[in-house]
Protein backbone atom coordinates (compact mmCIF):
# COMPACT_ATOMS: atom_id res chain seq x y z
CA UNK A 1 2.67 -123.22 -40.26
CA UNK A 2 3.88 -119.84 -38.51
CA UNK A 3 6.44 -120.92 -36.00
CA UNK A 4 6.24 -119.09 -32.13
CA UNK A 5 8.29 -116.56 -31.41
CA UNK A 6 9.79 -116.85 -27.89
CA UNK A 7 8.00 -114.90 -25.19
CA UNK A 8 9.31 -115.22 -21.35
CA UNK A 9 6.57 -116.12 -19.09
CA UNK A 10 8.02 -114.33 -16.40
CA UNK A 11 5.50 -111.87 -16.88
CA UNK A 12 2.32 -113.97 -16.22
CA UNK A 13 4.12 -115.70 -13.32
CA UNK A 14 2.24 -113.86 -10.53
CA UNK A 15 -0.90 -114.70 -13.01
CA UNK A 16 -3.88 -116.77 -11.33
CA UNK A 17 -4.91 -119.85 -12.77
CA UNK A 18 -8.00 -117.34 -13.86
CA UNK A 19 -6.46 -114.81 -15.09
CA UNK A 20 -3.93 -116.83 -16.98
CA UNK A 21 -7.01 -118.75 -18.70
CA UNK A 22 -8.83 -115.28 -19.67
CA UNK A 23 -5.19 -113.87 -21.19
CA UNK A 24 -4.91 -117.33 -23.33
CA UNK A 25 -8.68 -116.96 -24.56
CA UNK A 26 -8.03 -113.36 -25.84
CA UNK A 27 -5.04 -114.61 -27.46
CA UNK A 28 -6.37 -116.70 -29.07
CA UNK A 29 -8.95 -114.71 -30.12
CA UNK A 30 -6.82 -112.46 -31.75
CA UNK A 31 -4.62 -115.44 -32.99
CA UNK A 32 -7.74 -116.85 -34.89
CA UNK A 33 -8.58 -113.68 -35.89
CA UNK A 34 -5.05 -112.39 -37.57
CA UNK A 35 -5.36 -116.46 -39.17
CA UNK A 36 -8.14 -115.61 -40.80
CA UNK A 37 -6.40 -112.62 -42.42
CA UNK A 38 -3.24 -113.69 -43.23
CA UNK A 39 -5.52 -116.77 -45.27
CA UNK A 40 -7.89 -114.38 -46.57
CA UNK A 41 -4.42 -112.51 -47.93
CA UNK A 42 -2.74 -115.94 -49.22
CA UNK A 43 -5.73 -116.88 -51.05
CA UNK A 44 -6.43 -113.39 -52.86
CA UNK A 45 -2.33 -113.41 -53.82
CA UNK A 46 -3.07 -116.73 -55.04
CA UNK A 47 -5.67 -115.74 -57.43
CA UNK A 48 -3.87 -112.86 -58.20
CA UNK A 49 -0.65 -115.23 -59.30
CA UNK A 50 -2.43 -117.07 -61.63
CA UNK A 51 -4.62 -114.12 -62.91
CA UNK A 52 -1.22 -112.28 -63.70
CA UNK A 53 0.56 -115.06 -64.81
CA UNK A 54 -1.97 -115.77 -67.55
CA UNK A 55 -3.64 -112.76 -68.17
CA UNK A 56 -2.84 -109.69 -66.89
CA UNK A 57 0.81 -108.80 -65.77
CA UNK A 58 0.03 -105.55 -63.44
CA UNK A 59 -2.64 -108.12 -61.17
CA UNK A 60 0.67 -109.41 -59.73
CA UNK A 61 0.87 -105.50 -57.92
CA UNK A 62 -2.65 -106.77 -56.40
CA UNK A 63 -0.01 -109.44 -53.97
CA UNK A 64 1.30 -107.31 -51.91
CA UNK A 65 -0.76 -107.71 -49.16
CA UNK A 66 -0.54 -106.82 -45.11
CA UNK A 67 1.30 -110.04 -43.78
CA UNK A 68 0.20 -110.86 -40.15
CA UNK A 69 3.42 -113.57 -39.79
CA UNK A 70 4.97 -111.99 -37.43
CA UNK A 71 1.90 -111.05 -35.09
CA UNK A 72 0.68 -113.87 -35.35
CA UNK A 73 4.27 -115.27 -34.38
CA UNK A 74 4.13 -113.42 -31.37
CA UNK A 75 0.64 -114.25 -29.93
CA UNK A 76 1.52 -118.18 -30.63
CA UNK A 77 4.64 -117.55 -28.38
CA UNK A 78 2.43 -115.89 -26.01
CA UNK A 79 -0.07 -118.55 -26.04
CA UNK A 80 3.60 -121.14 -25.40
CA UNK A 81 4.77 -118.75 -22.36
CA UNK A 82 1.19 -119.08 -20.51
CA UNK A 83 1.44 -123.03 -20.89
CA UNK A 84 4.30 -122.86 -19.39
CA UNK A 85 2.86 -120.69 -16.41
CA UNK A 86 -0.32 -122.90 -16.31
CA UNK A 87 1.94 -126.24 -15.72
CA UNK A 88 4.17 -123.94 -12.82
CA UNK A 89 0.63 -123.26 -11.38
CA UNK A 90 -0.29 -125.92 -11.37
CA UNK A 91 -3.43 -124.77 -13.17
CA UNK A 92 -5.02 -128.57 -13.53
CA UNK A 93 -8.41 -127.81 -15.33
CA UNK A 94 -6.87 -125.05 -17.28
CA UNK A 95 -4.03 -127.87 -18.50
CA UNK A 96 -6.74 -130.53 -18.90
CA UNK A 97 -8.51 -127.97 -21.33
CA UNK A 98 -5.81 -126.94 -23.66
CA UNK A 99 -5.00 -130.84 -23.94
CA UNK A 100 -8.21 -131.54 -25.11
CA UNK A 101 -8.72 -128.81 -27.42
CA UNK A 102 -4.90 -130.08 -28.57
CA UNK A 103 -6.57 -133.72 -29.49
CA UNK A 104 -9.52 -131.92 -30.89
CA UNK A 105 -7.39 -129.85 -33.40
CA UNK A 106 -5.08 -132.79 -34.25
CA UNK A 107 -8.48 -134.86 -35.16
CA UNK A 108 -9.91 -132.00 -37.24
CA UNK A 109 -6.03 -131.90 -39.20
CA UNK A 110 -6.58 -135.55 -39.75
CA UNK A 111 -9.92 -135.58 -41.36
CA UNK A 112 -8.46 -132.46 -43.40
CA UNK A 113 -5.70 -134.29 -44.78
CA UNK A 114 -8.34 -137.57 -45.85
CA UNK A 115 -10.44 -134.89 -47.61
CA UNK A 116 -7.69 -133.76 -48.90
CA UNK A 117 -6.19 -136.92 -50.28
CA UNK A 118 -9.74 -137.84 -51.62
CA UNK A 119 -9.97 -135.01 -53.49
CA UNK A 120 -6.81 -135.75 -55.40
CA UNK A 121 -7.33 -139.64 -55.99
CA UNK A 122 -10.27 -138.04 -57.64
CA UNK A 123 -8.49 -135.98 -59.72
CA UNK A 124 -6.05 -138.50 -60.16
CA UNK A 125 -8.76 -141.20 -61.53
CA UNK A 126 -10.38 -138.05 -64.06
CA UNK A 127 -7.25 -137.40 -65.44
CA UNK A 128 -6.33 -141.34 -66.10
C-alpha cells in the first residue's frame, strides 16, 4: 500500500529495450525483497502490540523497527519511470510482459481477498 515516489525517466531514456528489462528485474528484486522486510517488521510490531498491551509494557520498545517505506517508495517509482521508457521505446514484448504479470497479480489479490472474506464468515458463524 506504499505509494511511488516520482522518479524522472530521463535517465533510462537512452536505455535499450534490454537493458531497460534487466534494470526493472533487479528492481524488483530488491522491491520484493525490502517487502518482505518491511512485513516481516509489521508483523513482529504486531505481536509486540498486543504482547505489551496485555502483558508486558516495555515489549512495546521491541516496535521500533527499520522501516523500508521510503525505499521501497523509491524503487516502485523507479519501476513507474522505466514503464514509461518501455512505452517511448516502444519496447512491445517488454510491455506485453509487465501487463501480464499486472493481470497475474490482480488475480492473486482477488483470490486473497475470497480467502480472506471466508475466513471471517467463519468466524462470523463461530461467534453466532
Amino acid at each position: 500500500k506504499i505509494s511511488a515516489t516520482y522518479v524522472s525517466p530521463m535517465q533510462y531514456r537512452e536505455y535499450s529495450c534490454k537493458q531497460i528489462r534487466m534494470e526493472m528485474q533487479r528492481v524488483n528484486r530488491k522491491l520484493m525483497e525490502l517487502a518482505q522486510v518491511q512485513q516481516s517488521e509489521a508483523d513482529g510490531d504486531g505481536v509486540a502490540l498486543g504482547v505489551g498491551l496485555v502483558l508486558f509494557w516495555p515489549a512495546l520498545f521491541f516496535m521500533i523497527g527499520e522501516d523500508k517505506e521510503e525505499e521501497i517508495a523509491g524503487l516502485k517509482g523507479q519501476y513507474e519511470a522505466l514503464e514509461v521508457v518501455a512505452i517511448e521505446n516502444s519496447c512491445e514484448d517488454l510491455l506485453n510482459e509487465i501487463e501480464k504479470s499486472k493481470e497475474r497479480q490482480l488475480q492473486k489479490q482477488k483470490e486473497l481477498l475470497e480467502k480472506q472474506k471466508e475466513i471471517s464468515n467463519k468466524e462470523l458463524d463461530q461467534n453466532l
